[in-house]
PDB file of N, CA and C in Angstrom:
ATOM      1  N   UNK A   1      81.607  24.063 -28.758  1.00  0.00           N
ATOM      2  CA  UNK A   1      82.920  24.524 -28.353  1.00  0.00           C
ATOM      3  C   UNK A   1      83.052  24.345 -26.836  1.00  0.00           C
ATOM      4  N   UNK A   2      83.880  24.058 -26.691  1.00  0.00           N
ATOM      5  CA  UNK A   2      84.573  23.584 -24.919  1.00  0.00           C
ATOM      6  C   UNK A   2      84.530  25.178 -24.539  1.00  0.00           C
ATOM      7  N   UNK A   3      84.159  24.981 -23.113  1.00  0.00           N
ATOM      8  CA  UNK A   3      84.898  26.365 -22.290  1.00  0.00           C
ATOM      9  C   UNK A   3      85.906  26.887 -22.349  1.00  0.00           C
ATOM     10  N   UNK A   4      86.792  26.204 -22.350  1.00  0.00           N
ATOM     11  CA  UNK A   4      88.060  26.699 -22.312  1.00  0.00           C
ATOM     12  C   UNK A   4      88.638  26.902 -23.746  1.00  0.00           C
ATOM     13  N   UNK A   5      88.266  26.677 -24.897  1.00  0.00           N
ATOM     14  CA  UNK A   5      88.110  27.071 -26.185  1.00  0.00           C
ATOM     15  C   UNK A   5      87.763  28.113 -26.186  1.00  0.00           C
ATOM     16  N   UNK A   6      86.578  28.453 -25.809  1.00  0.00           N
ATOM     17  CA  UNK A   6      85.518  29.750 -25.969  1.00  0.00           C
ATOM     18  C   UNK A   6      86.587  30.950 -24.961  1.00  0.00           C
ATOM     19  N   UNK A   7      87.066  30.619 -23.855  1.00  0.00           N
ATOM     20  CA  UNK A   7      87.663  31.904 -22.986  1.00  0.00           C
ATOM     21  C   UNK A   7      89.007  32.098 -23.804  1.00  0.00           C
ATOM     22  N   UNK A   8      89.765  31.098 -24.179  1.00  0.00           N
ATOM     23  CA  UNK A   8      90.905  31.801 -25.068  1.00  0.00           C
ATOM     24  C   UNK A   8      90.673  32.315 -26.189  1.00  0.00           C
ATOM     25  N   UNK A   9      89.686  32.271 -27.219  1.00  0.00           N
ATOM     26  CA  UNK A   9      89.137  32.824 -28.338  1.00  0.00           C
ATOM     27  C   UNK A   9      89.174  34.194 -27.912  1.00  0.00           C
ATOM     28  N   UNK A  10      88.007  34.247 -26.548  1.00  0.00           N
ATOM     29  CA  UNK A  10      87.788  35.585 -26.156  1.00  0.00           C
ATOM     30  C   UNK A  10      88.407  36.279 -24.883  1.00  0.00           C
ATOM     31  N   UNK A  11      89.480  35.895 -24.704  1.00  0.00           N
ATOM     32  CA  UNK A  11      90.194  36.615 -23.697  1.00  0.00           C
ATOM     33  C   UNK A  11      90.553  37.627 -23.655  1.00  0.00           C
ATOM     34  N   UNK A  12      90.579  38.972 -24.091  1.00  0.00           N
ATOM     35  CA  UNK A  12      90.365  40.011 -24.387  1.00  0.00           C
ATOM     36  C   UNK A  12      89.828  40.577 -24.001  1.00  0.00           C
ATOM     37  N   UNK A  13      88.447  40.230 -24.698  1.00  0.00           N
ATOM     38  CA  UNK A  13      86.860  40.803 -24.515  1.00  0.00           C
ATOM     39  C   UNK A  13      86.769  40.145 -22.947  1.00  0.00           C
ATOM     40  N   UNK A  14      86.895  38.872 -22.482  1.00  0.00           N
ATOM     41  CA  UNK A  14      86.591  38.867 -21.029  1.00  0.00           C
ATOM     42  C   UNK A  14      87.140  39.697 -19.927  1.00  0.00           C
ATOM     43  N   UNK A  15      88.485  39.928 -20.180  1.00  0.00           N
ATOM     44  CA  UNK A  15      89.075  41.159 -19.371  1.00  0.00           C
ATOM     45  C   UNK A  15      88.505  42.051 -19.572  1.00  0.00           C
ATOM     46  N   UNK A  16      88.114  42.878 -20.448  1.00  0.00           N
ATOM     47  CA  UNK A  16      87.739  44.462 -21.220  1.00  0.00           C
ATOM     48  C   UNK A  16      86.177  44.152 -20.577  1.00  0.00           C
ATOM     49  N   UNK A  17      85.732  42.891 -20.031  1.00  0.00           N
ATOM     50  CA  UNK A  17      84.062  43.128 -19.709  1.00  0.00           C
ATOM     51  C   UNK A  17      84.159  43.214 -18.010  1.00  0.00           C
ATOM     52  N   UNK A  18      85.128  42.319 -17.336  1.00  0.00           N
ATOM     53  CA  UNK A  18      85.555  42.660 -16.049  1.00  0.00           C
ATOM     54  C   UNK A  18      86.300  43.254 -15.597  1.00  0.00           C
ATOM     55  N   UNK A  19      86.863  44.530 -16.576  1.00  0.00           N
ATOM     56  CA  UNK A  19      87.290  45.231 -16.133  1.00  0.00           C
ATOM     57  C   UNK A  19      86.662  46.264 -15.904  1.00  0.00           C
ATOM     58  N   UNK A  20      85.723  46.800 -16.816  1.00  0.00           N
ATOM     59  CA  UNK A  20      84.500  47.437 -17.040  1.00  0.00           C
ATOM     60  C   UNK A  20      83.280  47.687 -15.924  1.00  0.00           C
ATOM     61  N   UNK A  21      83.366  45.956 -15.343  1.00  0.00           N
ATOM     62  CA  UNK A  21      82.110  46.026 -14.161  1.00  0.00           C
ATOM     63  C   UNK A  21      83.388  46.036 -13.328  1.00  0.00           C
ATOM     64  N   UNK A  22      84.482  46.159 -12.795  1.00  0.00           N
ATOM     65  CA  UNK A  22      85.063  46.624 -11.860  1.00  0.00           C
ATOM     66  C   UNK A  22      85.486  45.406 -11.147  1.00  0.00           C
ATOM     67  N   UNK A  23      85.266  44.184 -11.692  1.00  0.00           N
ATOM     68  CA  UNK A  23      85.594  42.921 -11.214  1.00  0.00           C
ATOM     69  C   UNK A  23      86.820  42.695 -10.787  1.00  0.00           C
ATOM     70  N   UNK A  24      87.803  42.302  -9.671  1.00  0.00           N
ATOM     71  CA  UNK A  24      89.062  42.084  -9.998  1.00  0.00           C
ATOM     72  C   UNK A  24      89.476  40.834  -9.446  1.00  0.00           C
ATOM     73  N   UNK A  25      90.756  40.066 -10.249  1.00  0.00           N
ATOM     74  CA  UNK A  25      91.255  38.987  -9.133  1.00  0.00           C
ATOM     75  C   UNK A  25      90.499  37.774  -9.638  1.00  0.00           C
ATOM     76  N   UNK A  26      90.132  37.949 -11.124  1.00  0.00           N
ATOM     77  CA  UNK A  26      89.031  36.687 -11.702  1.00  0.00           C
ATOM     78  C   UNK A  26      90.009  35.339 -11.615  1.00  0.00           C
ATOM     79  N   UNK A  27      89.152  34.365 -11.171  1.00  0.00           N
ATOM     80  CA  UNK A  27      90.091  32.826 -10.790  1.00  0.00           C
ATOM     81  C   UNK A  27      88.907  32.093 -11.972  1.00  0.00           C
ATOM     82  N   UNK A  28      89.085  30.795 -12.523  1.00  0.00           N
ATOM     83  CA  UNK A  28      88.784  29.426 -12.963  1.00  0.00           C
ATOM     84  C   UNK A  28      89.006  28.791 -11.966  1.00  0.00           C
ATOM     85  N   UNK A  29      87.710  27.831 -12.291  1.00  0.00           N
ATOM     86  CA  UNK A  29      88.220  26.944 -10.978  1.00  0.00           C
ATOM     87  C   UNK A  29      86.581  25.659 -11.840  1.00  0.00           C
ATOM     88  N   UNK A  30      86.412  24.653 -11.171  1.00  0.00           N
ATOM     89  CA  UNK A  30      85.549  23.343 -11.981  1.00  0.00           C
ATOM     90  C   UNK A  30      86.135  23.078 -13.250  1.00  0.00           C
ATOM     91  N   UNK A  31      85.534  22.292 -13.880  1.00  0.00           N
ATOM     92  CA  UNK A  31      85.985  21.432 -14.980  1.00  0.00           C
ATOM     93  C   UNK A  31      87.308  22.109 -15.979  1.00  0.00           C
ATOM     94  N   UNK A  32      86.642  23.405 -16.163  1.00  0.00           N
ATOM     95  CA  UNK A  32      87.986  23.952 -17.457  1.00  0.00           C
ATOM     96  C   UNK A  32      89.277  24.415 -16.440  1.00  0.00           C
ATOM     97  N   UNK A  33      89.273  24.510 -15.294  1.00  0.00           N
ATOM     98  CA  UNK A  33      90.685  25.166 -14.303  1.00  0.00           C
ATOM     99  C   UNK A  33      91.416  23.582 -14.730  1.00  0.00           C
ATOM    100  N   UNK A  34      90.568  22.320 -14.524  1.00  0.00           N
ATOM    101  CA  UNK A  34      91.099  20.518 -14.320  1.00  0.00           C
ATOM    102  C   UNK A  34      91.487  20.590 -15.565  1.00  0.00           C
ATOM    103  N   UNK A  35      91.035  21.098 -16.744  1.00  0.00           N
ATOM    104  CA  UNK A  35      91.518  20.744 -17.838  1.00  0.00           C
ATOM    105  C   UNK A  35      90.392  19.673 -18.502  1.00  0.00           C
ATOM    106  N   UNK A  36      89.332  19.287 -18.027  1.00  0.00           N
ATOM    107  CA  UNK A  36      88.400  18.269 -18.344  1.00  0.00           C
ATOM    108  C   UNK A  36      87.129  18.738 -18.725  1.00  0.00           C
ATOM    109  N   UNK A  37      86.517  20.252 -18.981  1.00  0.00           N
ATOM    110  CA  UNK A  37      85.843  20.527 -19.752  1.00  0.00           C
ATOM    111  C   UNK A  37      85.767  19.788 -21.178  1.00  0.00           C
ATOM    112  N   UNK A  38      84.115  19.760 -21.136  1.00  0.00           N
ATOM    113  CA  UNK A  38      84.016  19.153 -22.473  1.00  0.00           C
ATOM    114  C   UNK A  38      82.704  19.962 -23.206  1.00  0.00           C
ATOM    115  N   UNK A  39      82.391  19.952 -24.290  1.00  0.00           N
ATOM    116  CA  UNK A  39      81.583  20.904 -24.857  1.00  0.00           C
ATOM    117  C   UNK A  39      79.919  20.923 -24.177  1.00  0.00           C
ATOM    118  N   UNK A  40      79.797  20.228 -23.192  1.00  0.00           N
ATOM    119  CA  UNK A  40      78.917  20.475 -22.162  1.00  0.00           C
ATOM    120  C   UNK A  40      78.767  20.797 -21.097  1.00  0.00           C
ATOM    121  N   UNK A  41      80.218  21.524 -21.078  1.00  0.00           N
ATOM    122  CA  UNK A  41      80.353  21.689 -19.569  1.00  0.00           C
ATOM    123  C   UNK A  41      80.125  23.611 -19.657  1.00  0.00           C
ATOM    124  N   UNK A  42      80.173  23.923 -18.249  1.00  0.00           N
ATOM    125  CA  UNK A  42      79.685  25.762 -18.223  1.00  0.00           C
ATOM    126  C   UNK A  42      81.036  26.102 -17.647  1.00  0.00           C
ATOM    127  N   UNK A  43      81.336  27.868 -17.486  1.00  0.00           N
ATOM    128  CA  UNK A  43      82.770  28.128 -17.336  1.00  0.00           C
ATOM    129  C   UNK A  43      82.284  28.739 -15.889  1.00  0.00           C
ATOM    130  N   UNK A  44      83.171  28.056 -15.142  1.00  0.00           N
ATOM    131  CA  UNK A  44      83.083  28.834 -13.546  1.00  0.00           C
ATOM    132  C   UNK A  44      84.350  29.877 -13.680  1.00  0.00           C
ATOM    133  N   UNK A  45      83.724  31.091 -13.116  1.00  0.00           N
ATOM    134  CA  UNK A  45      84.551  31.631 -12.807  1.00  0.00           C
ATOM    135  C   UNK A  45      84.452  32.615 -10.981  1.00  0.00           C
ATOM    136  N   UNK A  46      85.289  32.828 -10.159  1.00  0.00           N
ATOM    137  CA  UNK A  46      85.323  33.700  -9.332  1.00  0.00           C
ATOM    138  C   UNK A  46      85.683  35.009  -9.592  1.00  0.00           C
ATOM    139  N   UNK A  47      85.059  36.133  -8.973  1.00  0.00           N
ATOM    140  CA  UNK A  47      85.919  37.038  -8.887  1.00  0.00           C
ATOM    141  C   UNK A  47      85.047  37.974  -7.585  1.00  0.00           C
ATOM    142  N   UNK A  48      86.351  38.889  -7.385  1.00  0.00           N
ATOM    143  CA  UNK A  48      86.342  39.758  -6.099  1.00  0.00           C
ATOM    144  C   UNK A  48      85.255  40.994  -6.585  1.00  0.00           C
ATOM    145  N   UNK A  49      84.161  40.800  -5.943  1.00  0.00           N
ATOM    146  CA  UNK A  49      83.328  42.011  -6.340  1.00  0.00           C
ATOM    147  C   UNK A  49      83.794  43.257  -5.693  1.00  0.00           C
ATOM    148  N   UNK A  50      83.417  44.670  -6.198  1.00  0.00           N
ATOM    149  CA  UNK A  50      84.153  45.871  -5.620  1.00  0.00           C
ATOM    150  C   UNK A  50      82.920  46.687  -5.112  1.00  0.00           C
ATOM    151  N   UNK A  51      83.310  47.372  -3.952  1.00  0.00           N
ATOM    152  CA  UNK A  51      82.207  48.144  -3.563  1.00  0.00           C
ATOM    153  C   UNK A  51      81.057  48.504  -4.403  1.00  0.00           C
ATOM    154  N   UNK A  52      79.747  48.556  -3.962  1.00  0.00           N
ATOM    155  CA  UNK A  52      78.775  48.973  -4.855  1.00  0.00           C
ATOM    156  C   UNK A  52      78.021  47.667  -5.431  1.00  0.00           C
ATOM    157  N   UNK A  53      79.085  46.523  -5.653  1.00  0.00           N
ATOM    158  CA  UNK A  53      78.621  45.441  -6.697  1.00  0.00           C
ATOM    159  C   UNK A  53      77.219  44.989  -6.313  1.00  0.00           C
ATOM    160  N   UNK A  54      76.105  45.125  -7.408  1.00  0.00           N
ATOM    161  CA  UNK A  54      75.355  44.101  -7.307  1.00  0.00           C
ATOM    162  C   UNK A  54      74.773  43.039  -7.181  1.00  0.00           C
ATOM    163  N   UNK A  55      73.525  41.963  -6.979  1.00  0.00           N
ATOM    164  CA  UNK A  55      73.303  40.633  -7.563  1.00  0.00           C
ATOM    165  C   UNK A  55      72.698  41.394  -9.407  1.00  0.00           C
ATOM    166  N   UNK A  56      72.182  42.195  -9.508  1.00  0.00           N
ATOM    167  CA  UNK A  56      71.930  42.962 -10.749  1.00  0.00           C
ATOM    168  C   UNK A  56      73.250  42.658 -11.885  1.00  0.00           C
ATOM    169  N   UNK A  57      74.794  43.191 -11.174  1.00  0.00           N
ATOM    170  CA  UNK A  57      75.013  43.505 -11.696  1.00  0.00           C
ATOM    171  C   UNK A  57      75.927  41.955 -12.329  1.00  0.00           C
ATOM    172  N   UNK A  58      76.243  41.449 -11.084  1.00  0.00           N
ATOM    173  CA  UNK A  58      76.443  39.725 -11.524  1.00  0.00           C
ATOM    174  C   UNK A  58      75.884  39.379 -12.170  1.00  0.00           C
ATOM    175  N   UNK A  59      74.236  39.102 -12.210  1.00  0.00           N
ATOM    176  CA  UNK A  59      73.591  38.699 -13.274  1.00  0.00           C
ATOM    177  C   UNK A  59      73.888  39.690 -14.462  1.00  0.00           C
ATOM    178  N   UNK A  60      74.183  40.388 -15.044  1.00  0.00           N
ATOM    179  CA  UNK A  60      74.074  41.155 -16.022  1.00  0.00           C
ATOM    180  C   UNK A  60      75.807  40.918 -16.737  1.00  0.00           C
ATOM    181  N   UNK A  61      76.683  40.548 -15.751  1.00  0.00           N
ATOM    182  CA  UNK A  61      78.066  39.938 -15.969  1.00  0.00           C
ATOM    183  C   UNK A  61      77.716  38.749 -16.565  1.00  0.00           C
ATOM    184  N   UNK A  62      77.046  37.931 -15.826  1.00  0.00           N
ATOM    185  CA  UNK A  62      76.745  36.341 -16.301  1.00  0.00           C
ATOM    186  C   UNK A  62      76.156  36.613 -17.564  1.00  0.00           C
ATOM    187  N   UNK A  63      75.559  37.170 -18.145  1.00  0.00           N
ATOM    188  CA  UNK A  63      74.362  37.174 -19.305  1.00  0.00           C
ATOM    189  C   UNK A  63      75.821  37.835 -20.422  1.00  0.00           C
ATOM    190  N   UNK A  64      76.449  38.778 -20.434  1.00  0.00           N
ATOM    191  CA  UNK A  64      77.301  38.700 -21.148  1.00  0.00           C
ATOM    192  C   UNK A  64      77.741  38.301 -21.418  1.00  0.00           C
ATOM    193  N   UNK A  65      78.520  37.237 -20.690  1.00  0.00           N
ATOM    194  CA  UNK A  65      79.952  36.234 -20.424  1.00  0.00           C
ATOM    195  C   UNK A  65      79.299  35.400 -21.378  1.00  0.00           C
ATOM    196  N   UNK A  66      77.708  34.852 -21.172  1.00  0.00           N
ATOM    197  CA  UNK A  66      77.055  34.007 -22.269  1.00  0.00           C
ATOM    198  C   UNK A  66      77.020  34.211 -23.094  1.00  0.00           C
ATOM    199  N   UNK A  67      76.313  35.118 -23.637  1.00  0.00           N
ATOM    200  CA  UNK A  67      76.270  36.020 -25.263  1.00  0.00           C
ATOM    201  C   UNK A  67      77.391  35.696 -25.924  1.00  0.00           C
ATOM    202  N   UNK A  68      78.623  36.148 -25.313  1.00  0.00           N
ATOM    203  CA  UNK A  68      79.778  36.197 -26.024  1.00  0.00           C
ATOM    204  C   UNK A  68      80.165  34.933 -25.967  1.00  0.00           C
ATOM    205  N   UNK A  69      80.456  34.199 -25.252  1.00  0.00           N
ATOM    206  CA  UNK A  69      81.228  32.666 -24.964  1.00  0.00           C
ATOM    207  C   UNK A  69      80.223  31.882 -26.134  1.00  0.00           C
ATOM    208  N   UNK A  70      79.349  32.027 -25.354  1.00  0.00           N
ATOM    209  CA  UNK A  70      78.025  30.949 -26.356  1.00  0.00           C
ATOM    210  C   UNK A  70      78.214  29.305 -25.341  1.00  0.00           C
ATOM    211  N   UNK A  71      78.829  29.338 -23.718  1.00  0.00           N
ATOM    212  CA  UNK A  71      78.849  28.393 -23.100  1.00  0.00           C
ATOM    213  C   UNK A  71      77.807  28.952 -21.867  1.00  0.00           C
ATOM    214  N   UNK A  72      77.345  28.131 -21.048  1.00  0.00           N
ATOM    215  CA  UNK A  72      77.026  28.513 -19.407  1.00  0.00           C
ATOM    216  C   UNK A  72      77.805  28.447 -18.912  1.00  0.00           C
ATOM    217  N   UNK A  73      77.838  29.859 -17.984  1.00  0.00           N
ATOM    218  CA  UNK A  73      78.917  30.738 -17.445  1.00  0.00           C
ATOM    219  C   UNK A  73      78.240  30.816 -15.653  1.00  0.00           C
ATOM    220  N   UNK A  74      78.646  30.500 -14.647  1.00  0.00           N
ATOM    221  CA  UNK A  74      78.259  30.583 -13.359  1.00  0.00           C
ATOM    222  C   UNK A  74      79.383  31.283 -12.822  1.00  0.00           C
ATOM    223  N   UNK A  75      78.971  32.593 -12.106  1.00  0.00           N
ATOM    224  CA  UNK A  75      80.238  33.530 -11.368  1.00  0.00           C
ATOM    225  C   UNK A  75      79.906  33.257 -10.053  1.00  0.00           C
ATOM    226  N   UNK A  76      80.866  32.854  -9.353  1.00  0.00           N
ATOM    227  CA  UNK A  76      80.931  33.126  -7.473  1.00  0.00           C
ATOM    228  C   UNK A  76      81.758  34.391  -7.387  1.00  0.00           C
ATOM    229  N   UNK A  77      81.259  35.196  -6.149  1.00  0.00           N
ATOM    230  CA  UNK A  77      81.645  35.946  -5.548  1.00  0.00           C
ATOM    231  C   UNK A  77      82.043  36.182  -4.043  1.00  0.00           C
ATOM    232  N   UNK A  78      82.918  37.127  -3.251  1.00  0.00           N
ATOM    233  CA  UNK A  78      82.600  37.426  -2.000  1.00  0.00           C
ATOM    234  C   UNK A  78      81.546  38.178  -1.936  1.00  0.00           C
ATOM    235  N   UNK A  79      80.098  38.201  -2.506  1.00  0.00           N
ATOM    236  CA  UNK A  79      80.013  39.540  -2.630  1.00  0.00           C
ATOM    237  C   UNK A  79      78.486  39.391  -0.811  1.00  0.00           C
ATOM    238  N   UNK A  80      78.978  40.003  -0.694  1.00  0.00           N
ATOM    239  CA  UNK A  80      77.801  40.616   0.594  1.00  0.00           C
ATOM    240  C   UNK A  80      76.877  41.631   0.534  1.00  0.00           C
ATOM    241  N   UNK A  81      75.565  41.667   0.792  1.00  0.00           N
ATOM    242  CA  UNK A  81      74.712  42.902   0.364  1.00  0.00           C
ATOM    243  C   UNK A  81      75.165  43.864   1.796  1.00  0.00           C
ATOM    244  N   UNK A  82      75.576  44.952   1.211  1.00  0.00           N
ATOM    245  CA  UNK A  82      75.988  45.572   2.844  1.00  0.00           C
ATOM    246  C   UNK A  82      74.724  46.727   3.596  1.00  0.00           C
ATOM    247  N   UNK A  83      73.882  46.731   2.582  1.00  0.00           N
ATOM    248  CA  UNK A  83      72.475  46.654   3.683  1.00  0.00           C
ATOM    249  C   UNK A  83      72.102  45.841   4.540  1.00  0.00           C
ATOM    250  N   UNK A  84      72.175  45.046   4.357  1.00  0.00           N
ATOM    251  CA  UNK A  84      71.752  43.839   5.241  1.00  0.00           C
ATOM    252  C   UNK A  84      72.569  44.355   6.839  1.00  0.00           C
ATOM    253  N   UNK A  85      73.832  44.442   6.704  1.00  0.00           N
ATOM    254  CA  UNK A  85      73.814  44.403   8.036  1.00  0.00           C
ATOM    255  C   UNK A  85      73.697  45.975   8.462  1.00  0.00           C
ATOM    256  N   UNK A  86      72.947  46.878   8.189  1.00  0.00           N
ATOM    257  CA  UNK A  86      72.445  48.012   8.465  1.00  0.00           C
ATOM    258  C   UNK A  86      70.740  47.945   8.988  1.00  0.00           C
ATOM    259  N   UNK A  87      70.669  47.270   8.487  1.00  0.00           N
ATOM    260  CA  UNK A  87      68.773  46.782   8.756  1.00  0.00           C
ATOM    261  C   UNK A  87      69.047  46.240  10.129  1.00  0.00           C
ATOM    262  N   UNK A  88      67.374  46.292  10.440  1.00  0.00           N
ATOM    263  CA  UNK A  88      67.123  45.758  11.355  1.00  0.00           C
ATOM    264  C   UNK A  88      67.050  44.491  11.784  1.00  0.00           C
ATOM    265  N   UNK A  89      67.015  43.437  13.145  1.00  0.00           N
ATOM    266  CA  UNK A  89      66.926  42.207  13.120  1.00  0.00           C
ATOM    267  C   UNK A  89      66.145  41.300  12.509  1.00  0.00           C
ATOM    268  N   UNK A  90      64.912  41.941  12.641  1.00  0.00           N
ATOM    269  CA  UNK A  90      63.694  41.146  11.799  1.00  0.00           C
ATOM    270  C   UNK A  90      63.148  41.842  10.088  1.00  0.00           C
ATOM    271  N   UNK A  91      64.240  42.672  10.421  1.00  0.00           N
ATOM    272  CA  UNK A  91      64.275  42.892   8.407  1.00  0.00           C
ATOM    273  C   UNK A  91      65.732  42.310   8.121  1.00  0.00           C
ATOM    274  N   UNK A  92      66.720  42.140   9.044  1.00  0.00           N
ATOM    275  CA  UNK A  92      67.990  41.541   8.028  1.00  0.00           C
ATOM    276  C   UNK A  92      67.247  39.715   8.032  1.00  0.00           C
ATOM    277  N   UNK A  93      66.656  39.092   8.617  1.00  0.00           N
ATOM    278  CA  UNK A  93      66.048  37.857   8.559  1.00  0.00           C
ATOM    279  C   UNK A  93      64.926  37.767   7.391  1.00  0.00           C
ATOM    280  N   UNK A  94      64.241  38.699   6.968  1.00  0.00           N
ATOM    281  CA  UNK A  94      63.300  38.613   6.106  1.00  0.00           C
ATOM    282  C   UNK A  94      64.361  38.560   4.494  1.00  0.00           C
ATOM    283  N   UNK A  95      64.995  39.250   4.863  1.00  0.00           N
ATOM    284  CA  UNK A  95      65.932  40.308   3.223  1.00  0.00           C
ATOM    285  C   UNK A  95      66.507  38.506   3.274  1.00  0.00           C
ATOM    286  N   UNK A  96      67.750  38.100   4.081  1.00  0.00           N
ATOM    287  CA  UNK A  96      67.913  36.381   4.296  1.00  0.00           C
ATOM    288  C   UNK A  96      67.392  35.325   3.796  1.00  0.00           C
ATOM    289  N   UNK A  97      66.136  35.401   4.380  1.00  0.00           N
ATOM    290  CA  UNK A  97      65.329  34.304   3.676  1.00  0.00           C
ATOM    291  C   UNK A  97      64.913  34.707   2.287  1.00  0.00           C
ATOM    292  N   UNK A  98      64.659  35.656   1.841  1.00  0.00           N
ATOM    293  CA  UNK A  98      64.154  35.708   0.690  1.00  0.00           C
ATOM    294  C   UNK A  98      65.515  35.363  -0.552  1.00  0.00           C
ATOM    295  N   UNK A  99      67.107  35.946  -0.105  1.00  0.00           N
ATOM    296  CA  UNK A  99      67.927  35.314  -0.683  1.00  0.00           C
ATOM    297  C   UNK A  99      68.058  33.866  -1.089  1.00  0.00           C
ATOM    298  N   UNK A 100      67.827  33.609   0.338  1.00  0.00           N
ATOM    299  CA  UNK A 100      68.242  31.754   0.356  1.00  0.00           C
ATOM    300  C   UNK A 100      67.257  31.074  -0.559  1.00  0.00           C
ATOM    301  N   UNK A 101      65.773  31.746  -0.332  1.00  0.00           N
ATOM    302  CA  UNK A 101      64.879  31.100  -1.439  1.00  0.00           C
ATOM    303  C   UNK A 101      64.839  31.246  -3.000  1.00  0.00           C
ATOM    304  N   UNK A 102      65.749  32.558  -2.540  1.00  0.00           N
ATOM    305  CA  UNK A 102      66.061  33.124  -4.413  1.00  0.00           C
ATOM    306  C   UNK A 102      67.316  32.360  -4.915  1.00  0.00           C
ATOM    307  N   UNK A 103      68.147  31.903  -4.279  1.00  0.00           N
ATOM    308  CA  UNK A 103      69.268  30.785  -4.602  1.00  0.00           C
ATOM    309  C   UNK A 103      69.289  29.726  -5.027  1.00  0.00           C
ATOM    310  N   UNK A 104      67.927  29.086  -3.934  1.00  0.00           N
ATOM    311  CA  UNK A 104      67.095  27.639  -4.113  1.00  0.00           C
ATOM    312  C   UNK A 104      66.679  27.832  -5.499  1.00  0.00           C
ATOM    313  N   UNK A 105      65.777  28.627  -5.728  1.00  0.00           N
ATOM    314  CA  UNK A 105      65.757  28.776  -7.007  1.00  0.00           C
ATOM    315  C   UNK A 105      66.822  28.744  -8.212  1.00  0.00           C
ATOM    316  N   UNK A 106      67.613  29.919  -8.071  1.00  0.00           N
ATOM    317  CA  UNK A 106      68.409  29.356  -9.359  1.00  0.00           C
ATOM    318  C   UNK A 106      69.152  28.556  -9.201  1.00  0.00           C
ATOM    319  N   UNK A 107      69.613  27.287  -7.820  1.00  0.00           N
ATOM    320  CA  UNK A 107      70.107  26.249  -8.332  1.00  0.00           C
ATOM    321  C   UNK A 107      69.166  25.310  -8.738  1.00  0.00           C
ATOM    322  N   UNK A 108      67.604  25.439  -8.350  1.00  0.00           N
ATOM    323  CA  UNK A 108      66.923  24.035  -9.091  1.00  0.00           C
ATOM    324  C   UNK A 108      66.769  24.492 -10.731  1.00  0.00           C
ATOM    325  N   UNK A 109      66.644  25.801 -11.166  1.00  0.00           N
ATOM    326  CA  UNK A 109      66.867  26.026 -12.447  1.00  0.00           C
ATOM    327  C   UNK A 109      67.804  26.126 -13.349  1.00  0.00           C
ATOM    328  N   UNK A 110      69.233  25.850 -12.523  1.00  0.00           N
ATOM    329  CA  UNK A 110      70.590  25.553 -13.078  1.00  0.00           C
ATOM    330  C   UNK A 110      70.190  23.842 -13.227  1.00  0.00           C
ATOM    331  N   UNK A 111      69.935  22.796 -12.041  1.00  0.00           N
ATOM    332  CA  UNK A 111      69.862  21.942 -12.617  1.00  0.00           C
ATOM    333  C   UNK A 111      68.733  21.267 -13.476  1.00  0.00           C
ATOM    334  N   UNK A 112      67.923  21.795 -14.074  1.00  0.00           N
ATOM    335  CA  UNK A 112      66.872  21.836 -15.285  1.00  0.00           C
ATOM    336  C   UNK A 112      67.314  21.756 -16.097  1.00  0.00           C
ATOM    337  N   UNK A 113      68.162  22.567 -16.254  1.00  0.00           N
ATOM    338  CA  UNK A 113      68.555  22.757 -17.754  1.00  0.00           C
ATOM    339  C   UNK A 113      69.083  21.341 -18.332  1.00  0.00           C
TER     340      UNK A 113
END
């Protein structure tokens, strides 16, 4: 099933799940926004994370969005850890790098698949 198959099936349930994690302001945008999804393609979506939001809780958005869709689902966010800029100089640089390497990661394991 195409992405964009799978989100109108379940459009409902995708609101009722971002509305739930407090998500608001969800956009499409890559292949299914163009209209050129094809049953291999994953569903991008944005949305405005709200105070509090996690990377926990994104991932735990993403893992739903899958379950239910039955496509790969990649969410962008604004989202900012707002510890970070409460820490110190040489702990907001450590917390940094360990992101950027945790990113590196799941994009070389996005493109694995």
């Amino acid at each position: 099933m195409k992405p964009s198959e799978a989100l109108a099936l379940h459009r409902n349930e995708v609101l009722r799940i971002l509305d739930a994690a407090g998500a608001l302001n969800p956009r499409v945008f890559g292949s299914v926004a163009r209209g050129e999804d094809t049953e291999g393609s994953d569903l991008d979506l944005w949305i405005d994370a709200p105070p509090g939001f996690t990377l926990f809780n994104l991932g735990r958005l993403i893992a739903d969005f899958e379950a239910l869709l039955g496509v790969p689902v990649d969410i962008g966010t604004g989202f900012r850890a707002t510890h970070i800029e409460d820490a110190d100089q040489a702990g907001s640089a450590a917390v940094l790098a360990l992101a950027f390497f945790g990113l590196v990661a799941w994009v070389v394991h996005k493109l694995a698949k």
